[in-house]
C-alpha atoms as a PDB file:
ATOM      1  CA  UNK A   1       0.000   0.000   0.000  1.00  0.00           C
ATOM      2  CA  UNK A   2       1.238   3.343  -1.091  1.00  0.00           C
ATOM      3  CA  UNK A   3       2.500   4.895   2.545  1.00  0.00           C
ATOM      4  CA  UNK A   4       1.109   8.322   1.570  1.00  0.00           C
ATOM      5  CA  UNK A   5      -2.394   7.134   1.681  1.00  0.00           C
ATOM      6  CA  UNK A   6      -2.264   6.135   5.282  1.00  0.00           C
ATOM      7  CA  UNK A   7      -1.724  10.116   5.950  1.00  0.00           C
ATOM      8  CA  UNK A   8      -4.814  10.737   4.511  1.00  0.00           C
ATOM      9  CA  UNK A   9      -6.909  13.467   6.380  1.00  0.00           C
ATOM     10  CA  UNK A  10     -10.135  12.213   6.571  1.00  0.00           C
ATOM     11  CA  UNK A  11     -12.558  12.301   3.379  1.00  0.00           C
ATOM     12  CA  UNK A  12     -15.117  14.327   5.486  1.00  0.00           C
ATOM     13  CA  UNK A  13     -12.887  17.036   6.579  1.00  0.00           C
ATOM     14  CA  UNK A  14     -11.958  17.549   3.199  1.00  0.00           C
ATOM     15  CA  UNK A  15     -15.231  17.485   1.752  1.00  0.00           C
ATOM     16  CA  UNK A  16     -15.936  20.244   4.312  1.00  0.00           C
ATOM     17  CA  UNK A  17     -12.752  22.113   3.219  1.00  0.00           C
ATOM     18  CA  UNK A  18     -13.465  22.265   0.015  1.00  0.00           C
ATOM     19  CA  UNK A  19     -17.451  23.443  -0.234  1.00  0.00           C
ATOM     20  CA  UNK A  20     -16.173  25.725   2.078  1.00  0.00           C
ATOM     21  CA  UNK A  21     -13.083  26.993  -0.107  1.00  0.00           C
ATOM     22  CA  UNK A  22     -15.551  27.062  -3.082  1.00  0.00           C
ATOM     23  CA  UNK A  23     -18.281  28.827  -0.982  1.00  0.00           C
ATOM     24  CA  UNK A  24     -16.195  31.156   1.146  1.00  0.00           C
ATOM     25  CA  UNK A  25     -18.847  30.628   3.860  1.00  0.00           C
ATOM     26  CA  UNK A  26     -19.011  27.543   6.384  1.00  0.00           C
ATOM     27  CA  UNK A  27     -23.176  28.829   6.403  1.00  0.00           C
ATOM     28  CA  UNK A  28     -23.015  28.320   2.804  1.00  0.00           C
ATOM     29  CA  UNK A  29     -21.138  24.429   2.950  1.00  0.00           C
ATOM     30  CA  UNK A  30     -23.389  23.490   5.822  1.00  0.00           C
ATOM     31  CA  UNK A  31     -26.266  23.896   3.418  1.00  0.00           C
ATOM     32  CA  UNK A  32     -24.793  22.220   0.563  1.00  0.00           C
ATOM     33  CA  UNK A  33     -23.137  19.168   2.915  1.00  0.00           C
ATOM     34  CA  UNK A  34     -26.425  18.902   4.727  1.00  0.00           C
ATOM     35  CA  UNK A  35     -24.612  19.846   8.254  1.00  0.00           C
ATOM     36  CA  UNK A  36     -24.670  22.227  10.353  1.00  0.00           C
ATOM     37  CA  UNK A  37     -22.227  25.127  10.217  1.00  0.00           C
ATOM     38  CA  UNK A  38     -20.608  23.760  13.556  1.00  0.00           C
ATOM     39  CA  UNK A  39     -20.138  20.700  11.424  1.00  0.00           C
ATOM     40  CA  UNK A  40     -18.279  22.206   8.894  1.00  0.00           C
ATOM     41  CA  UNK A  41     -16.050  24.683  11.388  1.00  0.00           C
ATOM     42  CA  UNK A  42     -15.141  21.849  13.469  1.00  0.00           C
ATOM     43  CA  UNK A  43     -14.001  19.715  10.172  1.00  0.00           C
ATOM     44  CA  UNK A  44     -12.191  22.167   8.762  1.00  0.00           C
ATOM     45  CA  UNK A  45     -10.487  23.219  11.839  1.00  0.00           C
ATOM     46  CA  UNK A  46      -9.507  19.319  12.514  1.00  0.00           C
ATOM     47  CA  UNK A  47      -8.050  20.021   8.931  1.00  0.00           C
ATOM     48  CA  UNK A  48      -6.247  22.598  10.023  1.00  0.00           C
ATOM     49  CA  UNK A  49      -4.912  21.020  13.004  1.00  0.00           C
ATOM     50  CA  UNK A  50      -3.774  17.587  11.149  1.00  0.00           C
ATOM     51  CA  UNK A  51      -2.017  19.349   8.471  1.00  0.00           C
ATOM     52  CA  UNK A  52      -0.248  22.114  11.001  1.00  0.00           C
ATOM     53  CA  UNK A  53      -1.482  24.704   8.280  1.00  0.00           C
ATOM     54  CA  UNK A  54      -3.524  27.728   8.672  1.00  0.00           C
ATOM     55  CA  UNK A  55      -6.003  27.350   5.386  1.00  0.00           C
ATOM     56  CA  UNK A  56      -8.805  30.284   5.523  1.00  0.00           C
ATOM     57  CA  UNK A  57      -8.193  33.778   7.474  1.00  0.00           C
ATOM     58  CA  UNK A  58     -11.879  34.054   9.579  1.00  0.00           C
ATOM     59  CA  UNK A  59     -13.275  37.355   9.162  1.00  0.00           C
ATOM     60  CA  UNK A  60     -16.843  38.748  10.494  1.00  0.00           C
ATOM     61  CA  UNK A  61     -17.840  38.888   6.625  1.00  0.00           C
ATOM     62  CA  UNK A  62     -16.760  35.569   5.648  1.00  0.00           C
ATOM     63  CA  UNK A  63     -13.435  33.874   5.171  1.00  0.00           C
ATOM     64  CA  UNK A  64     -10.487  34.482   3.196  1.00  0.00           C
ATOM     65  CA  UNK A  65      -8.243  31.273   1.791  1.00  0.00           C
ATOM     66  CA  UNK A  66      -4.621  31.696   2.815  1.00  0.00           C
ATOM     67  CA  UNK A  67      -1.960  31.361  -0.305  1.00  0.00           C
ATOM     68  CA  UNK A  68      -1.367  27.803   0.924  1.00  0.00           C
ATOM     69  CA  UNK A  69      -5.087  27.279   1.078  1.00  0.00           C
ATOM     70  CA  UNK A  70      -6.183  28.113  -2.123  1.00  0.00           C
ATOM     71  CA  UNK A  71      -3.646  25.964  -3.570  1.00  0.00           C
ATOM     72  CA  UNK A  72      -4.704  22.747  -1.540  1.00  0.00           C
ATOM     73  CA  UNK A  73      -7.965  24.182  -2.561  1.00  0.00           C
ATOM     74  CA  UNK A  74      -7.502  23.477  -6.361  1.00  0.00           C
ATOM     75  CA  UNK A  75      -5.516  20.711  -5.741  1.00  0.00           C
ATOM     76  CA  UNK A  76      -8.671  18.917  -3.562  1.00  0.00           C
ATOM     77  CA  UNK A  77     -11.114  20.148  -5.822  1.00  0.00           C
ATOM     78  CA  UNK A  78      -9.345  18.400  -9.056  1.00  0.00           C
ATOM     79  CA  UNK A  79      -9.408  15.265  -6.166  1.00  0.00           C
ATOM     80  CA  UNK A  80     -12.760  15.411  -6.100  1.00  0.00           C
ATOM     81  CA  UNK A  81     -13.800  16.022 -10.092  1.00  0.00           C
ATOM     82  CA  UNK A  82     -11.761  12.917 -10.450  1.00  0.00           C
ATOM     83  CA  UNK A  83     -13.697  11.047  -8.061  1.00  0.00           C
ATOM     84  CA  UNK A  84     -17.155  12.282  -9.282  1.00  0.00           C
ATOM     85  CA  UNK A  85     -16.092  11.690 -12.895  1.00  0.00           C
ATOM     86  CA  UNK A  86     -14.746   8.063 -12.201  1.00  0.00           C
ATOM     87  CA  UNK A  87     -17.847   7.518 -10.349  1.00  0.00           C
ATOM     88  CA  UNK A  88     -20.231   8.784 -13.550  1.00  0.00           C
ATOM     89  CA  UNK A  89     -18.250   6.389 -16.249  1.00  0.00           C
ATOM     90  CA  UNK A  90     -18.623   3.754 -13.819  1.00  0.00           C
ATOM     91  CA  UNK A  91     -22.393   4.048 -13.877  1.00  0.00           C
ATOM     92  CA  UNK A  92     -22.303   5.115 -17.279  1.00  0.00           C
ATOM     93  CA  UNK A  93     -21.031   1.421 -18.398  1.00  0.00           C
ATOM     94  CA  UNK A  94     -23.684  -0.794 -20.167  1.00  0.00           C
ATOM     95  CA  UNK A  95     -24.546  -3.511 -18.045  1.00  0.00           C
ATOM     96  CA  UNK A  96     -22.420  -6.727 -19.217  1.00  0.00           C
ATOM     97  CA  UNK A  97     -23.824 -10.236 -19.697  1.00  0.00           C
ATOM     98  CA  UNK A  98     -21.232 -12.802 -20.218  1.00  0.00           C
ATOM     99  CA  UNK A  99     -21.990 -16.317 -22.191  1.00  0.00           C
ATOM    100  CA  UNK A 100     -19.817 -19.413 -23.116  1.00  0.00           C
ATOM    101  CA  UNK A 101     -20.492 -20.934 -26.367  1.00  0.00           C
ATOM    102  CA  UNK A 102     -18.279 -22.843 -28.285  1.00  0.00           C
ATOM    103  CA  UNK A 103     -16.592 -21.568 -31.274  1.00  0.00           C
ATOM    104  CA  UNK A 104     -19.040 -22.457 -33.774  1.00  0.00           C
ATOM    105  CA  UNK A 105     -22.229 -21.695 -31.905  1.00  0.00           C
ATOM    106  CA  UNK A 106     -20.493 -18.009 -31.772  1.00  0.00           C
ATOM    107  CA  UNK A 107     -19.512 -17.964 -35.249  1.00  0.00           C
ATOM    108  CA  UNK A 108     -22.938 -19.799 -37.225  1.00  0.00           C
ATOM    109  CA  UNK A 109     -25.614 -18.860 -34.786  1.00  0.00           C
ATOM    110  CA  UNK A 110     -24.102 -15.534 -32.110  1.00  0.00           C
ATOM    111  CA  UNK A 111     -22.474 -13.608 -34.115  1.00  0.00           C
ATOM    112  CA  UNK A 112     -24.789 -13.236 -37.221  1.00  0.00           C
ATOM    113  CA  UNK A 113     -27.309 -12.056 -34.994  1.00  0.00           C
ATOM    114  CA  UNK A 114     -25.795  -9.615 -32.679  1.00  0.00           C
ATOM    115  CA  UNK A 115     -27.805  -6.845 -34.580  1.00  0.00           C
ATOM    116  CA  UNK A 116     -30.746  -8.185 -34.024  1.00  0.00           C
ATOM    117  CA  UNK A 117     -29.491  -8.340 -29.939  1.00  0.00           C
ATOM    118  CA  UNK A 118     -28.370  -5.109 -29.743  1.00  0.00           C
ATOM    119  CA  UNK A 119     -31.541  -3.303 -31.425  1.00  0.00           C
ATOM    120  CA  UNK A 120     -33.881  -5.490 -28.959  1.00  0.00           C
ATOM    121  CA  UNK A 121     -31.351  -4.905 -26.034  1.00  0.00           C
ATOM    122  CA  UNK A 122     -29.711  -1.242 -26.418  1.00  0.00           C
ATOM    123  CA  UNK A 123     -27.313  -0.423 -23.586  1.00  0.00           C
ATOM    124  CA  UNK A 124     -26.645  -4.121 -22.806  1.00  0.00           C
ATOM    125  CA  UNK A 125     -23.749  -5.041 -23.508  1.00  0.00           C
ATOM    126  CA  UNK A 126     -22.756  -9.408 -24.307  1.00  0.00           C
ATOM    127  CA  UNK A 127     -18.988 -10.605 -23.351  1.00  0.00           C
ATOM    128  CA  UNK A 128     -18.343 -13.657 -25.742  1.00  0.00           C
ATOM    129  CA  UNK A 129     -16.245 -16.384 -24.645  1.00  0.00           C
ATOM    130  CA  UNK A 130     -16.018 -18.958 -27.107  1.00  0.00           C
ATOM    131  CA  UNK A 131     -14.255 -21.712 -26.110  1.00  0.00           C
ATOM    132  CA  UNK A 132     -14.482 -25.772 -26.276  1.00  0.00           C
ATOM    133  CA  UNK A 133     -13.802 -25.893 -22.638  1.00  0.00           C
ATOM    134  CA  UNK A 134     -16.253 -26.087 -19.940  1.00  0.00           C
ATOM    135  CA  UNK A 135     -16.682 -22.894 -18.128  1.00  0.00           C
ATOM    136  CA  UNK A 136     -17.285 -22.459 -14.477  1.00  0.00           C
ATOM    137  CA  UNK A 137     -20.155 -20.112 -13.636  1.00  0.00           C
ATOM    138  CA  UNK A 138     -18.309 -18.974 -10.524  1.00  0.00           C
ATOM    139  CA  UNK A 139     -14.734 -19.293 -11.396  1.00  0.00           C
ATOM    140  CA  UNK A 140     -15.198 -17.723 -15.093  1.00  0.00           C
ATOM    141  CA  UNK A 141     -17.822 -14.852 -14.307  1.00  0.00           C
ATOM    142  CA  UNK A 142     -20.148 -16.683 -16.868  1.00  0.00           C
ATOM    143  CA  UNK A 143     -23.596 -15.945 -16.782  1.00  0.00           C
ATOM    144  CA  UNK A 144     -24.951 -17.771 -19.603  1.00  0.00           C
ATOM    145  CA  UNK A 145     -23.125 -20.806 -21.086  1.00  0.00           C
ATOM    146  CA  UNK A 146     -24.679 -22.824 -24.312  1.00  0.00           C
ATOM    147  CA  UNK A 147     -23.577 -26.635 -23.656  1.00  0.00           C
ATOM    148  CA  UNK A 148     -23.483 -29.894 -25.387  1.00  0.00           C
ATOM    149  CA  UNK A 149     -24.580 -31.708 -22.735  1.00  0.00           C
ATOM    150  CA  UNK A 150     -26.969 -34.504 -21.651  1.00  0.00           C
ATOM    151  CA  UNK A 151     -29.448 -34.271 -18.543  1.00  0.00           C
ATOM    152  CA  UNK A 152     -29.998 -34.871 -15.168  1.00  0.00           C
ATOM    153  CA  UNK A 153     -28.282 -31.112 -14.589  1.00  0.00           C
ATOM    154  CA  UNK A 154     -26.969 -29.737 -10.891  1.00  0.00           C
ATOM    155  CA  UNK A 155     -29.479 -28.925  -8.636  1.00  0.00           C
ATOM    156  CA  UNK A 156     -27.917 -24.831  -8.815  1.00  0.00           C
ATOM    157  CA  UNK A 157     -28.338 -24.918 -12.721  1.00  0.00           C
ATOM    158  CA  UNK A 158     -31.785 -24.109 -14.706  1.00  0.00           C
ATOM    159  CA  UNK A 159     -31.217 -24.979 -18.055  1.00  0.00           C
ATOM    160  CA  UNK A 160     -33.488 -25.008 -21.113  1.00  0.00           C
ATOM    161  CA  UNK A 161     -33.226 -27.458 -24.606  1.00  0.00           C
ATOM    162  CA  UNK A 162     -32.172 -25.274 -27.400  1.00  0.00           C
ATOM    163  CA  UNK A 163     -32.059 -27.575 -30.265  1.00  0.00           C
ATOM    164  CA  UNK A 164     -31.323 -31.183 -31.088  1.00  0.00           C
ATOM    165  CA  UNK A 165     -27.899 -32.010 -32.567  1.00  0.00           C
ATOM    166  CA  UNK A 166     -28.821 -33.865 -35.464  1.00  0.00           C
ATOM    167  CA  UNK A 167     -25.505 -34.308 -37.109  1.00  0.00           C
ATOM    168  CA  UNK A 168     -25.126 -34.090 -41.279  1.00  0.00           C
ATOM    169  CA  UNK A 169     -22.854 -34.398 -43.498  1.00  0.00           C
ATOM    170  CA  UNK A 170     -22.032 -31.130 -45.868  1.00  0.00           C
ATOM    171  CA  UNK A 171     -20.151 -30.627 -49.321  1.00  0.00           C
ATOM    172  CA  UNK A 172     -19.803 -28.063 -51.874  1.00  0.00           C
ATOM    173  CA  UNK A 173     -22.136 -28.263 -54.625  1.00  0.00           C
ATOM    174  CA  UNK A 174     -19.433 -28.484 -56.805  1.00  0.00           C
ATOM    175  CA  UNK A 175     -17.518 -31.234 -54.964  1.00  0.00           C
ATOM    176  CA  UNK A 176     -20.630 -33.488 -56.038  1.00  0.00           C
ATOM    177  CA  UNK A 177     -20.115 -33.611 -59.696  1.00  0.00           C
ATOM    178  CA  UNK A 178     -22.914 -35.904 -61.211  1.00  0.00           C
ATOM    179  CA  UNK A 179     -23.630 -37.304 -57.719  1.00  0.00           C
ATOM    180  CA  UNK A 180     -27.313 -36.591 -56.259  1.00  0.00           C
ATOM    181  CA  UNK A 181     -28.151 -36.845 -52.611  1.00  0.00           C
ATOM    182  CA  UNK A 182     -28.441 -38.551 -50.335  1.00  0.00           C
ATOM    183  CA  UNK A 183     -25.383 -40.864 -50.591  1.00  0.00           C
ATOM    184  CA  UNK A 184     -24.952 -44.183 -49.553  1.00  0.00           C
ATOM    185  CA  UNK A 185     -22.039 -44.460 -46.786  1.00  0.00           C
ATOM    186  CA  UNK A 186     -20.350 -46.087 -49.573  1.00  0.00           C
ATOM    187  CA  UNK A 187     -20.033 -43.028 -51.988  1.00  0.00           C
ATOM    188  CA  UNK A 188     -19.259 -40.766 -48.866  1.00  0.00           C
ATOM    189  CA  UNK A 189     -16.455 -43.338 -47.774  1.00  0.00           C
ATOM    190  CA  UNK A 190     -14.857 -42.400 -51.576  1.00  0.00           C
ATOM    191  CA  UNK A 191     -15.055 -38.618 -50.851  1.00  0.00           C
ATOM    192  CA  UNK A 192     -12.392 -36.587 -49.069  1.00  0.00           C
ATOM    193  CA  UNK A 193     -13.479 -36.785 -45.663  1.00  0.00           C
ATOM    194  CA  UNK A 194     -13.183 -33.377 -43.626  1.00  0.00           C
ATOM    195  CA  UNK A 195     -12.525 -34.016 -39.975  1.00  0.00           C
ATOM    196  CA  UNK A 196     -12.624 -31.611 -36.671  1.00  0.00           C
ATOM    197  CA  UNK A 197     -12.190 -32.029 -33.172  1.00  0.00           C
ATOM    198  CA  UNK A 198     -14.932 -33.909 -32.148  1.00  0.00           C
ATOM    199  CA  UNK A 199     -14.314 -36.591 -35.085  1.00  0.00           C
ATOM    200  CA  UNK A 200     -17.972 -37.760 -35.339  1.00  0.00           C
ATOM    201  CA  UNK A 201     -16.782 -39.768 -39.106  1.00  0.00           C
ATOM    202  CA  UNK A 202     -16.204 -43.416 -37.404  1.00  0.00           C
ATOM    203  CA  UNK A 203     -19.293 -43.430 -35.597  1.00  0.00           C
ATOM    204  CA  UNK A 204     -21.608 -42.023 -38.905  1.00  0.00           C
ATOM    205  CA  UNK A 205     -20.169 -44.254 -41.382  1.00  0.00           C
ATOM    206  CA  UNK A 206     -20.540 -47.541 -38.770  1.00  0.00           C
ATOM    207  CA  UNK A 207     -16.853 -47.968 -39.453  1.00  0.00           C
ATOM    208  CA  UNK A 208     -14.364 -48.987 -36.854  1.00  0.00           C
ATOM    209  CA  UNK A 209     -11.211 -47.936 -38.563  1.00  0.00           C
ATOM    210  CA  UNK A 210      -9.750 -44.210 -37.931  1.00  0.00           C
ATOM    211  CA  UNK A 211     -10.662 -42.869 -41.158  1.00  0.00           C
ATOM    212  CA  UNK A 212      -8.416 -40.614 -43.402  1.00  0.00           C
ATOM    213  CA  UNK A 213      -8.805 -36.991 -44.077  1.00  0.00           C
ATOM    214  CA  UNK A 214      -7.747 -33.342 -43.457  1.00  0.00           C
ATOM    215  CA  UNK A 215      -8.197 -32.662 -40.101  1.00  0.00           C
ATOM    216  CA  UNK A 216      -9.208 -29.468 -37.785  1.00  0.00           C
ATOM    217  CA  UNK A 217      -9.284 -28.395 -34.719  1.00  0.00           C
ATOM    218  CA  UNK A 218     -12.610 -26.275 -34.942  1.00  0.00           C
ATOM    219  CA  UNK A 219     -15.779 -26.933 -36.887  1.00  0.00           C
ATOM    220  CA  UNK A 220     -16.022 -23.995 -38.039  1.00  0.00           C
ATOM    221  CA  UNK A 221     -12.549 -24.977 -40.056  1.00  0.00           C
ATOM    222  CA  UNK A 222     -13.864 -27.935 -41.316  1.00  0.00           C
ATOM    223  CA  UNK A 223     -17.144 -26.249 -42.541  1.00  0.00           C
ATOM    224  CA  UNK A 224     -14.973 -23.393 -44.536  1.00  0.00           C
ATOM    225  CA  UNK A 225     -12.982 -26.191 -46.582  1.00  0.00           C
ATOM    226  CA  UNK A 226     -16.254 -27.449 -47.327  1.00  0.00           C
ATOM    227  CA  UNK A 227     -17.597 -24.459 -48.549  1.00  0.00           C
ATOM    228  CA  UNK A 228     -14.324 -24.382 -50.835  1.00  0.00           C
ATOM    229  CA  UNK A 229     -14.718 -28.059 -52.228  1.00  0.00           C
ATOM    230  CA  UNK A 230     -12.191 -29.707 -50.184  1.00  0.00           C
ATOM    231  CA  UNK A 231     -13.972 -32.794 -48.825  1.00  0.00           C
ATOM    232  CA  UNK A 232     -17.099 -33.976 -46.983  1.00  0.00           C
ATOM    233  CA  UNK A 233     -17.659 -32.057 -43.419  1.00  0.00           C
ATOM    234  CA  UNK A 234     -20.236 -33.205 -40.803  1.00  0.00           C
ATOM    235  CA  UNK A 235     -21.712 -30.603 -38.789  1.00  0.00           C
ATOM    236  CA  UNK A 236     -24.962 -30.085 -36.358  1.00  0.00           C
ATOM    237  CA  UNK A 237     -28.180 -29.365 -39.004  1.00  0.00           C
ATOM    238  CA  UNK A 238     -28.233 -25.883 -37.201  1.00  0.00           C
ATOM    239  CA  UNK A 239     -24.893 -24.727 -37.538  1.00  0.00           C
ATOM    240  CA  UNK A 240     -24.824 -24.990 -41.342  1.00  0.00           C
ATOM    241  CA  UNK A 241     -28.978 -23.881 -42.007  1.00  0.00           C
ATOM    242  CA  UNK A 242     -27.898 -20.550 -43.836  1.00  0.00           C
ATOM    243  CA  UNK A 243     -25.278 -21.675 -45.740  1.00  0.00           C
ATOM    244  CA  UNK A 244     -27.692 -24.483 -47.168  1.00  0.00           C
ATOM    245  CA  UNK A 245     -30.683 -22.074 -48.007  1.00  0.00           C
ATOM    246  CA  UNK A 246     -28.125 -19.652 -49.782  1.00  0.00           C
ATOM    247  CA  UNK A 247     -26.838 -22.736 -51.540  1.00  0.00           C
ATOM    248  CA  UNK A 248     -23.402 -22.599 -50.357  1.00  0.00           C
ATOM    249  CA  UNK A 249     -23.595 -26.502 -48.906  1.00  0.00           C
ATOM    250  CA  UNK A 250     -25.501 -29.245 -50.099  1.00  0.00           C
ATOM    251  CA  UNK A 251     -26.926 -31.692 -47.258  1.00  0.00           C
ATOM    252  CA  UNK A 252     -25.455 -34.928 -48.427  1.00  0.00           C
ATOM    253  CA  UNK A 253     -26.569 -37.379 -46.337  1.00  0.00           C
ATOM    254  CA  UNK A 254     -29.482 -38.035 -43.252  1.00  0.00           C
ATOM    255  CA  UNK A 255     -29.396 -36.897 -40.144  1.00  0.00           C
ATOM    256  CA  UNK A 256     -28.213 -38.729 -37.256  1.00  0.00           C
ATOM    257  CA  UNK A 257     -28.476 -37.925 -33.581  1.00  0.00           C
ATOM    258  CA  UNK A 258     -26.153 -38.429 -31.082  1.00  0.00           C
ATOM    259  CA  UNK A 259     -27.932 -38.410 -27.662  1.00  0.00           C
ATOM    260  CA  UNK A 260     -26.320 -34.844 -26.266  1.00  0.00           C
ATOM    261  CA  UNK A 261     -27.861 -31.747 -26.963  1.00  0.00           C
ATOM    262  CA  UNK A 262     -27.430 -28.179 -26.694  1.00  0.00           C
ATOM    263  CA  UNK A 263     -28.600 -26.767 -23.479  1.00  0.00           C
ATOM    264  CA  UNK A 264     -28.878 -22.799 -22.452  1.00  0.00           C
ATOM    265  CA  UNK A 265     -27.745 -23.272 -18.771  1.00  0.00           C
ATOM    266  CA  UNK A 266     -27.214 -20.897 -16.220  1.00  0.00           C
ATOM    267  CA  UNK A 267     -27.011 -20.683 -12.377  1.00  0.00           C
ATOM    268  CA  UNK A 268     -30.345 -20.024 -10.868  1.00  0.00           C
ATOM    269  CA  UNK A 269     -29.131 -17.489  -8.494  1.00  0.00           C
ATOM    270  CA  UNK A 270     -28.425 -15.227 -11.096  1.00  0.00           C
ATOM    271  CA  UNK A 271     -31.580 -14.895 -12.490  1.00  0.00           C
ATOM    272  CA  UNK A 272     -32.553 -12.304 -10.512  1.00  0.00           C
ATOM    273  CA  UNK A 273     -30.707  -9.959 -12.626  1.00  0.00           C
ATOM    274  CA  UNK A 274     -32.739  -8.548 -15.203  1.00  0.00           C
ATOM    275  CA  UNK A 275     -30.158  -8.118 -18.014  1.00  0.00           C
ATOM    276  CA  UNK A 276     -29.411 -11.910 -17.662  1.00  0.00           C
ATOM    277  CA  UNK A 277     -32.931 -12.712 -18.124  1.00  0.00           C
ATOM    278  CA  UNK A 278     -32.745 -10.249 -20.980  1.00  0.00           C
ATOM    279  CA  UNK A 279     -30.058 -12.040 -22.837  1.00  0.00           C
ATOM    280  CA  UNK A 280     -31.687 -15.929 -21.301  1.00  0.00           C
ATOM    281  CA  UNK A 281     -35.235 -14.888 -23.348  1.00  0.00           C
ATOM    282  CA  UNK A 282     -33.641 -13.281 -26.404  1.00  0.00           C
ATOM    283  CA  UNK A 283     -31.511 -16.718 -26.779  1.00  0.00           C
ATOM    284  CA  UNK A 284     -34.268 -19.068 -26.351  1.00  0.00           C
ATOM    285  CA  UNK A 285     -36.164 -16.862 -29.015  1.00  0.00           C
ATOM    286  CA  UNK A 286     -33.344 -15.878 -31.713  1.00  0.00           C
ATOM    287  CA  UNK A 287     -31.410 -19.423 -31.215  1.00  0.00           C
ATOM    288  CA  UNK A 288     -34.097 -21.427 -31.924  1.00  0.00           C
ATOM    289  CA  UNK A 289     -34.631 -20.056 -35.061  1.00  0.00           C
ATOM    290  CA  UNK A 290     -31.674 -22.280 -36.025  1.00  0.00           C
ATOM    291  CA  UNK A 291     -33.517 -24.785 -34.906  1.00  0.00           C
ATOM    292  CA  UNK A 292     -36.504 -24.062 -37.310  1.00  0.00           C
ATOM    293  CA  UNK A 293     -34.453 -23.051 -40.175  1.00  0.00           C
ATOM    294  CA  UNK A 294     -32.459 -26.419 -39.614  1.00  0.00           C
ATOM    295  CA  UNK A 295     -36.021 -28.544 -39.347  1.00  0.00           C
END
């Protein structure tokens, strides 16, 4: 701790210095302090005595600020527009909501409609962390996290179904050739096979053999070589709804489920805040349209 700030005089005695510096009446800083002039005498006199300074001459007409005075005068009053203007950006700040999503929930279903969050939910303000790993609510600051996940959930969480993760697989319309969908596993097994993280290939072709292919650490990645006629990419239905209405994927193949789901979870105790209920409705709302673009 800086050693200076232990010499402090106290905040009220300065507060009654400086109305009364400003003022040039202790009547005056009484009435704008809400004290009595007594108060404010006694304060600044304490003042006085702490900093072994004389700081007003007292007249019968008012008082007078001494040369040393009226320069601790302007230094406490710059003091004190600091304070007051540190303490107006503070409240100025939009209130934050934070929420965990994975990568490609933030890039195929957040991000695109952040417009559409910040026109229904002006001054709030949404901290993004997207990340594959599993945020803690307490540890993180999260108030919001979208999860792959399967029920029962803790007790503490509330969580809510946001749509089904019905995998497909994905190429470029010009990757296909003469080929027409759907394909058999046995003309998908002959395409370049795009791979991410999760690796979902074995388990949707019934093979038990890793299988070959370009490989990427986010499916997000694997979705972009798609797009560019690299290979075959599987992906949740939602994640890749626009890019099949605008034509820039081709669903190749059936959906298949894998038993987790994505969940909007949060802790119950913070849903007393109103901005995180904010964000928690306009999810469940603008999310799910994925859901019924994807169906």
């Amino acid at each position: 701790m800086n050693q200076s700030r232990r010499t402090l005089p106290p905040l009220n005695a300065l507060r009654a210095f400086e109305a009364s510096g400003r003022r040039l009446s202790f009547r005056a800083a009484a009435d704008e302090l809400g004290v009595t002039q007594g108060a404010v005498a006694q304060q600044v006199r304490a003042l006085e005595e702490h900093l072994g300074i004389a700081l007003f001459q007292r007249h019968p007409r008012g008082l007078l600020l001494t040369l040393p005075g009226a320069a601790y005068l302007a230094d406490v009053t710059r003091a004190f527009d600091t304070l007051a203007d540190a303490t107006g950006h503070l409240l100025a700040r939009p209130d934050t909501v934070t929420i965990s999503v994975t990568p490609t929930v933030a890039a195929k279903l957040l991000i695109p409609r952040l417009g559409d969050l910040q026109a229904e939910l002006p001054g709030l303000q949404l901290c993004t962390v997207a990340t594959e790993a599993l945020s803690d609510f307490d540890r993180d600051q999260v108030d919001i996290a979208v999860r792959l996940a399967r029920p029962p959930f803790a007790t503490d969480l509330e969580a809510q179904l946001l749509f089904r993760q019905d995998l497909v697989a994905v190429a470029s319309p010009y990757l296909l050739g003469d080929l027409i969908p759907p394909l058999s596993i046995e003309q998908l097994r002959v395409l370049p096979l795009l791979h991410d993280a999760h690796d979902h290939w074995a388990r949707f072709l019934k093979s038990n053999n890793k299988l070959p292919g370009a490989v990427f650490n986010q499916t997000t990645l694997a979705l972009d070589a798609a797009m560019a006629g690299q290979g075959v990419a599987l992906a949740c239905k939602a994640f890749v709804a626009a890019d099949l209405a605008a034509g820039r994927l081709v669903q190749v193949s059936e959906a298949g489920a894998l038993g987790a789901d994505f969940y909007l979870v949060r802790k119950r105790s913070t849903a007393a805040r109103d901005s995180v209920e904010a964000v928690w409705n306009w999810c469940l709302h603008r999310l799910l349209l994925s859901q019924e673009l994807a169906g």
